[in-house]
Protein backbone atom coordinates (compact mmCIF):
# COMPACT_ATOMS: atom_id res chain seq x y z
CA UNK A 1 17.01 167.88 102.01
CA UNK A 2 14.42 168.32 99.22
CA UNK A 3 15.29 166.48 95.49
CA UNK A 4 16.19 168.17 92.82
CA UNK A 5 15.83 166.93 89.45
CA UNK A 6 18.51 166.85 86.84
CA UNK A 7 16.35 169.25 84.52
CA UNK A 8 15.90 171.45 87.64
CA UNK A 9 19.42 171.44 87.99
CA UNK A 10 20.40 172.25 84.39
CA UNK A 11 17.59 175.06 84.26
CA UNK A 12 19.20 176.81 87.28
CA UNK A 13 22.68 175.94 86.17
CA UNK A 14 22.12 177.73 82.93
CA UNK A 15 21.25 180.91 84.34
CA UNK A 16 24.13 180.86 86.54
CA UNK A 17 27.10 183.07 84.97
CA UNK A 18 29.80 181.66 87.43
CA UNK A 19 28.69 178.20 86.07
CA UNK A 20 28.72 179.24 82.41
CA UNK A 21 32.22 180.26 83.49
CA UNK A 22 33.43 177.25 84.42
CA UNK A 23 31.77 175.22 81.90
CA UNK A 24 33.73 177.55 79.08
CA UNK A 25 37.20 177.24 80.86
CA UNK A 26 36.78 173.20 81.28
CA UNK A 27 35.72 172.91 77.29
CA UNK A 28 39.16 175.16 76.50
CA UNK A 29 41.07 172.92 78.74
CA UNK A 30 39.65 169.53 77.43
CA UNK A 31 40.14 171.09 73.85
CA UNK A 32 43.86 171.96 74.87
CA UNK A 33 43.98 168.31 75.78
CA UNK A 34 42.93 166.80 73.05
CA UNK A 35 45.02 168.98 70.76
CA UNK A 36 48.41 167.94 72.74
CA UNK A 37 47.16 164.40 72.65
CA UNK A 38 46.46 164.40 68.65
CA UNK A 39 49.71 166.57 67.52
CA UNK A 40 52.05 166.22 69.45
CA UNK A 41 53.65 162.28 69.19
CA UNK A 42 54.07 160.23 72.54
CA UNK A 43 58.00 159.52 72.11
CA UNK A 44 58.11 163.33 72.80
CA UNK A 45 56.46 162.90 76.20
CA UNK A 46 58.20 160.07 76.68
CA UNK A 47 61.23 161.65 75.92
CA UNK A 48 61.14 164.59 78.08
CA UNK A 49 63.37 163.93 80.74
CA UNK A 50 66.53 163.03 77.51
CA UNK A 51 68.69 165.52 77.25
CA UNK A 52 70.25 164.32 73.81
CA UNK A 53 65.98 164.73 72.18
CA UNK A 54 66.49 168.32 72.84
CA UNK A 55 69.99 168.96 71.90
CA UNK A 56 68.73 171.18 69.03
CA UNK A 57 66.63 173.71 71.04
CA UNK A 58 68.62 176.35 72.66
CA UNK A 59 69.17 176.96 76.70
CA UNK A 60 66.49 179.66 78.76
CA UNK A 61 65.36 180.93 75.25
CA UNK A 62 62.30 183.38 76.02
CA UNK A 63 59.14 182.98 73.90
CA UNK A 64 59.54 184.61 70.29
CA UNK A 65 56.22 186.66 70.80
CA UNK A 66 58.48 188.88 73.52
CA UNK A 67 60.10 190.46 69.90
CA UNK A 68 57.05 192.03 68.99
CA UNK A 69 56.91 194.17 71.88
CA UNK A 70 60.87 195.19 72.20
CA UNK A 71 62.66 197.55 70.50
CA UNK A 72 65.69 195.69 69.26
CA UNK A 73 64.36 192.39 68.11
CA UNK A 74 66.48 189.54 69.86
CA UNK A 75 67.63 186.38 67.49
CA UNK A 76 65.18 183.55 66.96
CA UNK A 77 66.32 180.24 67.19
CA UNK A 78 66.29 178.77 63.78
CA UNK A 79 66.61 174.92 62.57
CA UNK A 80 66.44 174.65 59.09
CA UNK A 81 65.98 170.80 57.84
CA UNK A 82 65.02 171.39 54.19
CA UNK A 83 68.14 172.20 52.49
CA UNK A 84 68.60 172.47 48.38
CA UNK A 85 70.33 169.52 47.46
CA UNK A 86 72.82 169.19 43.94
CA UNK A 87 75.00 166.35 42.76
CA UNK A 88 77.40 166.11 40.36
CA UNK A 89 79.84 163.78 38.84
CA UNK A 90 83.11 165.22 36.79
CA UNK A 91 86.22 162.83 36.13
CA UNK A 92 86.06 160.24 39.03
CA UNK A 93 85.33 162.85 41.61
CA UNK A 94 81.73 163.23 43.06
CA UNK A 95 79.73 165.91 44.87
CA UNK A 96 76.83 166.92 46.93
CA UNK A 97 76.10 170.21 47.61
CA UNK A 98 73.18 170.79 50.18
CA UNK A 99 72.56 174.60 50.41
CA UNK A 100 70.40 176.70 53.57
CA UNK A 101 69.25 180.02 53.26
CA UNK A 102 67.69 182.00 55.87
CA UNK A 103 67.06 185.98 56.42
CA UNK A 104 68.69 186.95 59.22
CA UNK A 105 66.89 190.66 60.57
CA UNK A 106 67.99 190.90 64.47
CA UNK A 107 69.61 193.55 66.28
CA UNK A 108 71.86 191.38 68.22
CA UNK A 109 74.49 188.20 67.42
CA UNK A 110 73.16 184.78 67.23
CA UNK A 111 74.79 182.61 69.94
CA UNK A 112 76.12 179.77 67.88
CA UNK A 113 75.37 178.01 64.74
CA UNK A 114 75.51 173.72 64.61
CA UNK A 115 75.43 172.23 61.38
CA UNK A 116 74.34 168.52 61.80
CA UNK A 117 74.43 165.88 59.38
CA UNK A 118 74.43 161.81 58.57
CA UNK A 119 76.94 160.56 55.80
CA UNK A 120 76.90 157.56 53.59
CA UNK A 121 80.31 156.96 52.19
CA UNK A 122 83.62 154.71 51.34
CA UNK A 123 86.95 156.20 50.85
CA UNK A 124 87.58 159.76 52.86
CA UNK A 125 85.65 162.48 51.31
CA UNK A 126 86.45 166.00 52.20
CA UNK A 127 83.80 168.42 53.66
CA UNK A 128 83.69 171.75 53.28
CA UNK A 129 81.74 174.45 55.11
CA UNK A 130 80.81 178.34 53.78
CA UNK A 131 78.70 180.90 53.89
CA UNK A 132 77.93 183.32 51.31
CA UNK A 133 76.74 186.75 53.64
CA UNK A 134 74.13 189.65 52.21
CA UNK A 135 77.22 191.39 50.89
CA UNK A 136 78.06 189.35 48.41
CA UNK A 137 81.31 187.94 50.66
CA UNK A 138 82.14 184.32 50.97
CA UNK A 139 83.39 183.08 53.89
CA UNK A 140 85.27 179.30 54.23
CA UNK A 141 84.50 178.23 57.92
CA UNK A 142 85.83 174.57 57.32
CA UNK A 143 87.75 171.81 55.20
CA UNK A 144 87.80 168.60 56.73
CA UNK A 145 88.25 164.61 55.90
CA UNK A 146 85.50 162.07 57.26
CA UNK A 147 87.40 158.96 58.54
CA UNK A 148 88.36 156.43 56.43
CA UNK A 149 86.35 153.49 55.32
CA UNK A 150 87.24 150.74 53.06
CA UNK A 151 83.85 149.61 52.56
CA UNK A 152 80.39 151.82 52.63
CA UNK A 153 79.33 153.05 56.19
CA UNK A 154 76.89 155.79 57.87
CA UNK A 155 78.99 158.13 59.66
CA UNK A 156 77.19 161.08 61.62
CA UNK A 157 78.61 164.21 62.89
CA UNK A 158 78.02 167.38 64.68
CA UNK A 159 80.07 170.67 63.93
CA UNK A 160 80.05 173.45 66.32
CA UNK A 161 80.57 176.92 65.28
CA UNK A 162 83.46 176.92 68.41
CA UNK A 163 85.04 174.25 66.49
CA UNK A 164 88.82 175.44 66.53
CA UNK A 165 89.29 174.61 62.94
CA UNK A 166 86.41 177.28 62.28
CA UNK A 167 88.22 179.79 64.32
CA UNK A 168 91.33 179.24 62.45
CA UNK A 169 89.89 180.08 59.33
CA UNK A 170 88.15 182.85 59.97
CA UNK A 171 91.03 184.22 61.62
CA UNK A 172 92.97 183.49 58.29
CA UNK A 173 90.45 185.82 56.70
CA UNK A 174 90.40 188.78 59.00
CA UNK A 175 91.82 191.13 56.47
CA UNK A 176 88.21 190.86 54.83
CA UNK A 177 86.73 192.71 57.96
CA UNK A 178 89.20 195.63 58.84
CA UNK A 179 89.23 195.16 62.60
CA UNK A 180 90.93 192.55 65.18
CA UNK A 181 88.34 189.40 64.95
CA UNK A 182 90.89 186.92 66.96
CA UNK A 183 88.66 187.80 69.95
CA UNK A 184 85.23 187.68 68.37
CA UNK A 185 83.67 183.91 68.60
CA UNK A 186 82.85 182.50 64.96
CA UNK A 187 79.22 183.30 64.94
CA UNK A 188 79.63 187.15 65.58
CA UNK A 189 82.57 187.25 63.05
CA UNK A 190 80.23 185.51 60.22
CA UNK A 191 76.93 187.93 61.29
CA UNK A 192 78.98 190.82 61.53
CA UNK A 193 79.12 194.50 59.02
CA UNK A 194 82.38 194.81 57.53
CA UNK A 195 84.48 197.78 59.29
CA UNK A 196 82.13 197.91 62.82
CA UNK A 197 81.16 194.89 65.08
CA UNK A 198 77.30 195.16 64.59
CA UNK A 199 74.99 192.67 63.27
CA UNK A 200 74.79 192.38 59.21
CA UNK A 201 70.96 191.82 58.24
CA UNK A 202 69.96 190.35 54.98
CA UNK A 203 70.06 186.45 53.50
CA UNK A 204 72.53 184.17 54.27
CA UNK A 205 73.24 181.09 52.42
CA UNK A 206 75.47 178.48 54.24
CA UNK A 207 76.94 175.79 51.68
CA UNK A 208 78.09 172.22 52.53
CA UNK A 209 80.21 170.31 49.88
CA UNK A 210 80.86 166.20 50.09
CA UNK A 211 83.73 165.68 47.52
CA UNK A 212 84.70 161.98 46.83
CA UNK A 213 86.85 159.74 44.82
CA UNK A 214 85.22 157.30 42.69
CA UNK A 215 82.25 157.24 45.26
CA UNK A 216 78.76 157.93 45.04
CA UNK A 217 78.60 159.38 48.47
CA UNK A 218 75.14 160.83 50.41
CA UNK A 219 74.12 162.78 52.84
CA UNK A 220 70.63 161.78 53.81
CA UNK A 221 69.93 163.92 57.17
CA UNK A 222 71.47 166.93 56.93
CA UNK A 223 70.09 170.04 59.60
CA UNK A 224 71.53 173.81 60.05
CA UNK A 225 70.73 175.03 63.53
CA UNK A 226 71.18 178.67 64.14
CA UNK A 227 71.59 179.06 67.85
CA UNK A 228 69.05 182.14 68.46
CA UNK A 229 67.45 183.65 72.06
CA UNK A 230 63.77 183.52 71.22
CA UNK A 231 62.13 180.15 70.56
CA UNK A 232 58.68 178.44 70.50
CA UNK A 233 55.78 180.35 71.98
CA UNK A 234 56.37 179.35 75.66
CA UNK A 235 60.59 179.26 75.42
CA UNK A 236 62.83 176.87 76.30
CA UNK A 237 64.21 175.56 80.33
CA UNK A 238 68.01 175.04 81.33
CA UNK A 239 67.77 171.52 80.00
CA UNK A 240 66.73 173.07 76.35
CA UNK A 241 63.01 171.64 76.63
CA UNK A 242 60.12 173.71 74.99
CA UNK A 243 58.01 174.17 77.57
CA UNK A 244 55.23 174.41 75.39
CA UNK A 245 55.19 171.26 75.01
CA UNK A 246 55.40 170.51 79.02
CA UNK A 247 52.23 173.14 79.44
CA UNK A 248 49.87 171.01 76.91
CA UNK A 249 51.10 167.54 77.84
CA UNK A 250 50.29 168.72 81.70
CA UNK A 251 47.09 169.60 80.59
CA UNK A 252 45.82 166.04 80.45
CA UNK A 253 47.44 164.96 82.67
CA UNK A 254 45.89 167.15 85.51
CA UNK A 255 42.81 167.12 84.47
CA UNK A 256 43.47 162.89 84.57
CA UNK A 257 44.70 163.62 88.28
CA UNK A 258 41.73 165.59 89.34
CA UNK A 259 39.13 164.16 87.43
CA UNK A 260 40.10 160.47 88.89
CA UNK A 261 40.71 161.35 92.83
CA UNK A 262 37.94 163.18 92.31
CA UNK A 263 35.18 161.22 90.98
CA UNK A 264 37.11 157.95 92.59
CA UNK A 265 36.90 160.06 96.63
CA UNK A 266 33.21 160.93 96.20
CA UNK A 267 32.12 157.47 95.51
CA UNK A 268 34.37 155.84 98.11
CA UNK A 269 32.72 158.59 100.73
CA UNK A 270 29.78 158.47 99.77
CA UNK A 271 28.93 154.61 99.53
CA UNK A 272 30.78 154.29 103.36
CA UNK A 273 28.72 157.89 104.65
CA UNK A 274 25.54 156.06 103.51
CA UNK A 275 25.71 153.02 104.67
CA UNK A 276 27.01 153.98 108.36
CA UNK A 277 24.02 156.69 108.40
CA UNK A 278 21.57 153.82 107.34
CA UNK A 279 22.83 150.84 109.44
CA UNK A 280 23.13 153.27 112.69
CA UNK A 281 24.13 152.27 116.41
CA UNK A 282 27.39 150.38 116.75
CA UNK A 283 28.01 149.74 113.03
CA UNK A 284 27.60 153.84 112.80
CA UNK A 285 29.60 154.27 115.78
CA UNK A 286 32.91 152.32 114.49
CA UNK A 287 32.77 153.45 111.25
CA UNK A 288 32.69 156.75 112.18
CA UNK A 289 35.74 156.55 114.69
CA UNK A 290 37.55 154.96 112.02
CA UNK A 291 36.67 157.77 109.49
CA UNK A 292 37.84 160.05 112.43
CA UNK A 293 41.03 158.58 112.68
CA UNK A 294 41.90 158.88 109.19
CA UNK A 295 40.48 162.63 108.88
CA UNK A 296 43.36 163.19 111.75
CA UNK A 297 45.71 162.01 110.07
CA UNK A 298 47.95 165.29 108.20
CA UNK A 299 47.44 164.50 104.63
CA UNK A 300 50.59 166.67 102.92
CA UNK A 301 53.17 165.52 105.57
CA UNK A 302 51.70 162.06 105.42
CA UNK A 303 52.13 162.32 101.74
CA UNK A 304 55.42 163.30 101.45
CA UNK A 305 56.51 160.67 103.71
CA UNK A 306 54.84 157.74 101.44
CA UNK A 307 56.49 159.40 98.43
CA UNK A 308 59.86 158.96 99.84
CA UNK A 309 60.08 155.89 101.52
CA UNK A 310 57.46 154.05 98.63
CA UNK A 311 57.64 155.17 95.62
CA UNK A 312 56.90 158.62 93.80
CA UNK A 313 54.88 157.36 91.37
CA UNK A 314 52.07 159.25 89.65
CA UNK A 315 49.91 156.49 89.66
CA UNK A 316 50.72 155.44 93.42
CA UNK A 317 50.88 159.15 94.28
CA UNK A 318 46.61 159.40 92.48
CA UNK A 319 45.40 156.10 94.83
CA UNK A 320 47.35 158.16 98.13
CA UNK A 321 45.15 160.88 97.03
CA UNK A 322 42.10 158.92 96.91
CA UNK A 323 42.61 157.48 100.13
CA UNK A 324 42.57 160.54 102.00
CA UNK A 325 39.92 162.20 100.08
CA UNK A 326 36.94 160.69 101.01
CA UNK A 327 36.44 161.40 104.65
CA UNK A 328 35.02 164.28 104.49
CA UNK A 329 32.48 163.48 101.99
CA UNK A 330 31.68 160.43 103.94
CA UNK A 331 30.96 162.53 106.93
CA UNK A 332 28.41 164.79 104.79
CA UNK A 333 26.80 161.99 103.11
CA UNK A 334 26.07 160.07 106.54
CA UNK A 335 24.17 163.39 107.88
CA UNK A 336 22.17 163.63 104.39
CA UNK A 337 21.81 159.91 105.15
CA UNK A 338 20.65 159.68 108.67
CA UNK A 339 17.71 162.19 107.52
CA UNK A 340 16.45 160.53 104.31
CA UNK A 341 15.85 157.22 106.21
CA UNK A 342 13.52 158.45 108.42
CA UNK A 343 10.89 159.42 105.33
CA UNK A 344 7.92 157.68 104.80
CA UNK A 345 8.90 156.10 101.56
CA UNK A 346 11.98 154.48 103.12
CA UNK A 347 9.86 152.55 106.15
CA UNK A 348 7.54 151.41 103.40
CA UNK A 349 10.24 150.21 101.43
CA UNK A 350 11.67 149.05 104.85
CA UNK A 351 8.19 146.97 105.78
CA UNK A 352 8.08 145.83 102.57
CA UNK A 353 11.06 143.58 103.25
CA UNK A 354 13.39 144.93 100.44
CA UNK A 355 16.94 144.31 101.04
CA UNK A 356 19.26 147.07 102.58
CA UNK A 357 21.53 147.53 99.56
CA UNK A 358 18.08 147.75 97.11
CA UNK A 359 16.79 150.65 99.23
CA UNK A 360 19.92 152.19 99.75
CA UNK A 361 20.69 152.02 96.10
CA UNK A 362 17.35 152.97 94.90
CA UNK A 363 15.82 155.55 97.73
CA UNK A 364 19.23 156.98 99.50
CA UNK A 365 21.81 157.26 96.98
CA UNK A 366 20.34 159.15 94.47
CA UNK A 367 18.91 161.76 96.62
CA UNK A 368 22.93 162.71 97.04
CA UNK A 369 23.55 162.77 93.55
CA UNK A 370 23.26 166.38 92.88
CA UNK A 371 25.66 167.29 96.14
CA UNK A 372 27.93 164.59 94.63
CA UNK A 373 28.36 166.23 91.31
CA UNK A 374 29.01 169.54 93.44
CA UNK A 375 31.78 167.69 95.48
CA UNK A 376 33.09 166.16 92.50
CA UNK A 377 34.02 169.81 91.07
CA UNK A 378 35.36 170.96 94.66
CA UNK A 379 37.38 168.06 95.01
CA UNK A 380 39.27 168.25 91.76
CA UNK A 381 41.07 171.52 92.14
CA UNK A 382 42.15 170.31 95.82
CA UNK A 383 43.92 167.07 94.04
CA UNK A 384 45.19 169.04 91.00
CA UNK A 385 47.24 171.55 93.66
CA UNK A 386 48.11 169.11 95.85
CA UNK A 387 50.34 166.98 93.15
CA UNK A 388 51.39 170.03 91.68
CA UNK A 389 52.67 170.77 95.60
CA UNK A 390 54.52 167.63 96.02
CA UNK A 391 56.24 167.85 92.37
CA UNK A 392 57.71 170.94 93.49
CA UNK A 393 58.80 169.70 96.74
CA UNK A 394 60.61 167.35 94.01
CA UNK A 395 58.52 164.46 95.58
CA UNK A 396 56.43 163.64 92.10
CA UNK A 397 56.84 161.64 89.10
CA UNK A 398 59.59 163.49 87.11
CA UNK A 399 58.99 161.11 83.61
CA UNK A 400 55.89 162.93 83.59
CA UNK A 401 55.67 166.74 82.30
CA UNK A 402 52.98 167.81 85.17
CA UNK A 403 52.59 171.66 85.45
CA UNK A 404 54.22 170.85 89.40
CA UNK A 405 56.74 169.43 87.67
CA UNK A 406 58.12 171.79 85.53
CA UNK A 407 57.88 174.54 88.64
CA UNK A 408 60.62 172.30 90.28
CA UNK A 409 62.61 172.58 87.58
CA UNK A 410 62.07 176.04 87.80
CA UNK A 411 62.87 176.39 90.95
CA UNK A 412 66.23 174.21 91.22
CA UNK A 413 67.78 175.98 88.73
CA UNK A 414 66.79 179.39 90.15
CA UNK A 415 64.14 180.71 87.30
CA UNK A 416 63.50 183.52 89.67
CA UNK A 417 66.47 184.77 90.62
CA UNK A 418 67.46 184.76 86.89
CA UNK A 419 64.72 186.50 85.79
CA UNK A 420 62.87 183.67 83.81
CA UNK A 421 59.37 184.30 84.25
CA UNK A 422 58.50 182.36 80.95
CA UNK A 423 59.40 178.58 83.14
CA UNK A 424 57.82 180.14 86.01
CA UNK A 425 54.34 182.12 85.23
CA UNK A 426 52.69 179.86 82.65
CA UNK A 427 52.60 176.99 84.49
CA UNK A 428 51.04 178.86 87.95
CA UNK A 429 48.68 180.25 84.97
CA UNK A 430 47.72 177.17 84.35
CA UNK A 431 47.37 176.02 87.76
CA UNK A 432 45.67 178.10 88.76
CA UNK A 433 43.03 178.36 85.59
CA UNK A 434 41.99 174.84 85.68
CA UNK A 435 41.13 175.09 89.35
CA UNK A 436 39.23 178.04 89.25
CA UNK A 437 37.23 176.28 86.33
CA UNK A 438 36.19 173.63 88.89
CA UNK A 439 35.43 175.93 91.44
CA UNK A 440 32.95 177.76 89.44
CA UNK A 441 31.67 175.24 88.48
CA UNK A 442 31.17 173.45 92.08
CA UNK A 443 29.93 176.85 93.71
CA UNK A 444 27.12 176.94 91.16
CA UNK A 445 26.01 173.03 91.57
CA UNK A 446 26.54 173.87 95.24
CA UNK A 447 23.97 176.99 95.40
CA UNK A 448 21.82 175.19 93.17
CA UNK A 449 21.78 171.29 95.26
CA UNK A 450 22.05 173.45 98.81
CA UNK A 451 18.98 174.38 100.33
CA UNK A 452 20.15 177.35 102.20
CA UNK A 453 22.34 178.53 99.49
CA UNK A 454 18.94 178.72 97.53
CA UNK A 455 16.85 180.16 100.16
């Protein structure tokens, strides 16, 4: 094998375009990485597999990009945090008012609306709900008393727009409308035209009112969710997760997969290739029939059955990985190795009485550099799939958001039979991406560091 110098190597890389490829892929990837690791905060990783962190985002809600190429534009899931807030005080009784506007321009109903909010009080105020609509109508959804409290306590609530009391009222107001609401649910009653059932487009202004009785009452988190179909620019799974968030956080951590069973495989193979090569005869011999024993060994089912009876683990699940990744390279590395001994330079260095590990270290070794950067970029897309394989076999880490991962979840609650391709296509994207990155990047190292790829 002839040497090839690093400046040789980047000269040739350069004027490879399946390299340059690669290269531009794996700086968009590491970008995406660093972006998900900056902006978005760990509790939310941590937090994926809670149900209650994502009780605000709506179920299976497609990506809100889909409305620019539909007809009739489907409702976006809205949560509006950021209400206008007045107080006033009149002859012992008190009030907050926190108001929430929003423009409502869809062609269909919204699914629900959730008004959610966190009282300081004493006494029993009384809340009431209403929303002004485009037309100038007022409609009084609810009228209720917090519990009672001697002294001052934090009480916190969620109101549903199925609420019965809601219903009740609305009902009570049906003469407004001019057709038989008792069947309509409370969302399509408040978003509907006067006279037909179709959606009423303009701005909406929902109004909460906290009266109390010789109380200076608060309401210090207060959040209007209106329950759309469209949300976030990847959507939403059955458990109401954005899986945007899933698709960046799994960026790092496959490339942290790869990269380390990678990079941790080629050393392992090639430290054990070289030295068997270079010591030779019997120590060759049994190191080689053990390296043969553990190539035999069926890596996936083998896998699978140390997941289940172990531990599924992403960490435990990466050193698995390792372990059976580095026979072939050690096989590889002890032919390159068996050939570079027998040059002049190394039965100099040999007479000269320097130690085994010097001239391995100095004379062998980094004549297999350039084929172990090459392996290094083969390897990773081979780890990469093979996680994402066993997450989807439901035998990976689920408190991690791995692309493999979220295809389970995908797949158990039957994305593809319900039409979701949002859970089910960016994910494979990505998959699939990141290891052809690698791959163009390995063939080109490999074309460059093999001799009869060059000739």
């Amino acid at each position: 094998m002839s040497s090839v110098t690093p400046q040789e190597i980047k000269q040739e890389f350069l004027k490879s375009k399946i390299g340059i490829a690669g290269i531009t892929i794996l700086a968009i990837l590491v970008l995406t990485s660093i972006v998900a690791i900056i902006t978005i905060p760990v509790e939310t990783f941590q937090e994926w597999n809670n149900p209650g962190n994502w009780i605000s985002y709506p179920k299976v809600a497609i990506p809100v990009w889909v409305n620019l190429f539909m007809a009739e534009k489907i409702p976006e899931h809205r949560i509006l945090e950021t209400p206008s807030i007045q107080t006033n005080s009149r002859g012992g009784i008190s009030l907050v008012s926190h108001q929430f506007g929003m423009n409502f321009d869809y062609d269909d109903f919204p699914n629900d609306f959730i008004y959610e909010f966190t009282s300081e009080y004493s006494g029993s105020p009384l809340l009431q709900m209403s929303v002004i609509r485009p037309d100038g109508i007022k409609l009084e959804l609810l009228s209720t008393s917090l519990p009672f409290s001697d002294s001052k306590i934090i009480h916190s609530e969620r109101i549903f727009s199925t609420d019965g009391a809601i219903r009740k009222n609305l009902s009570l107001q049906s003469e407004i409308f001019g057709f038989n609401i008792h069947r309509l649910s409370a969302e399509d009653v408040v978003f509907s035209k006067i006279q037909t059932n179709e959606p009423l487009k303009g701005d909406y202004i929902f109004l909460i009112d906290l009266y109390g009785v010789n109380s200076e009452n608060q309401i210090p988190e207060s959040k209007l969710i209106i329950g759309g179909k469209a949300f976030g620019v990847m959507g939403t799974d059955e458990l109401r997760r954005d899986l945007a968030i899933g698709l960046l956080w799994g960026t790092p951590l496959a490339l942290f997969i790869g990269l380390v069973v990678a990079i941790a495989s080629v050393i392992m193979g090639l430290f054990y290739g070289v030295y068997a090569g270079f010591k030779g005869k019997k120590t060759d011999e049994a190191m080689m029939r053990f390296n043969d024993v553990i190539y035999a060994l069926p890596a996936l089912p083998f896998l699978i059955i140390l997941s289940v009876t172990i531990s599924n683990s992403i960490f435990l699940m990466v050193g698995f990985l390792m372990i059976f990744g580095w026979v072939g390279i050690a096989k590889v590395a002890r032919s390159m190795s068996l050939q570079i001994k027998t040059r002049g330079y190394v039965d100099a260095a040999t007479m000269m009485g320097q130690k085994n590990s010097k001239i391995i270290l100095k004379h062998i070794l980094p004549q297999l550099l350039p084929y172990a950067f090459a392996s290094i970029a083969i390897s990773v897309p081979a780890a990469i799939t093979t996680e994402a394989g066993l997450s989807f076999l439901g035998l990976g880490d689920p408190s991690f958001p791995t692309w493999g991962q979220i295809l389970h979840d995908a797949n158990t609650f039957g994305a593809a039979a319900r039409g979701l391709w949002w859970w089910i296509m960016p994910p494979g994207v990505m998959i699939a991406v990141t290891g052809l990155a690698f791959v163009f990047i390995g063939n080109a190292l490999d074309a460059i560091v093999n001799p009869k790829l060059k000739r």
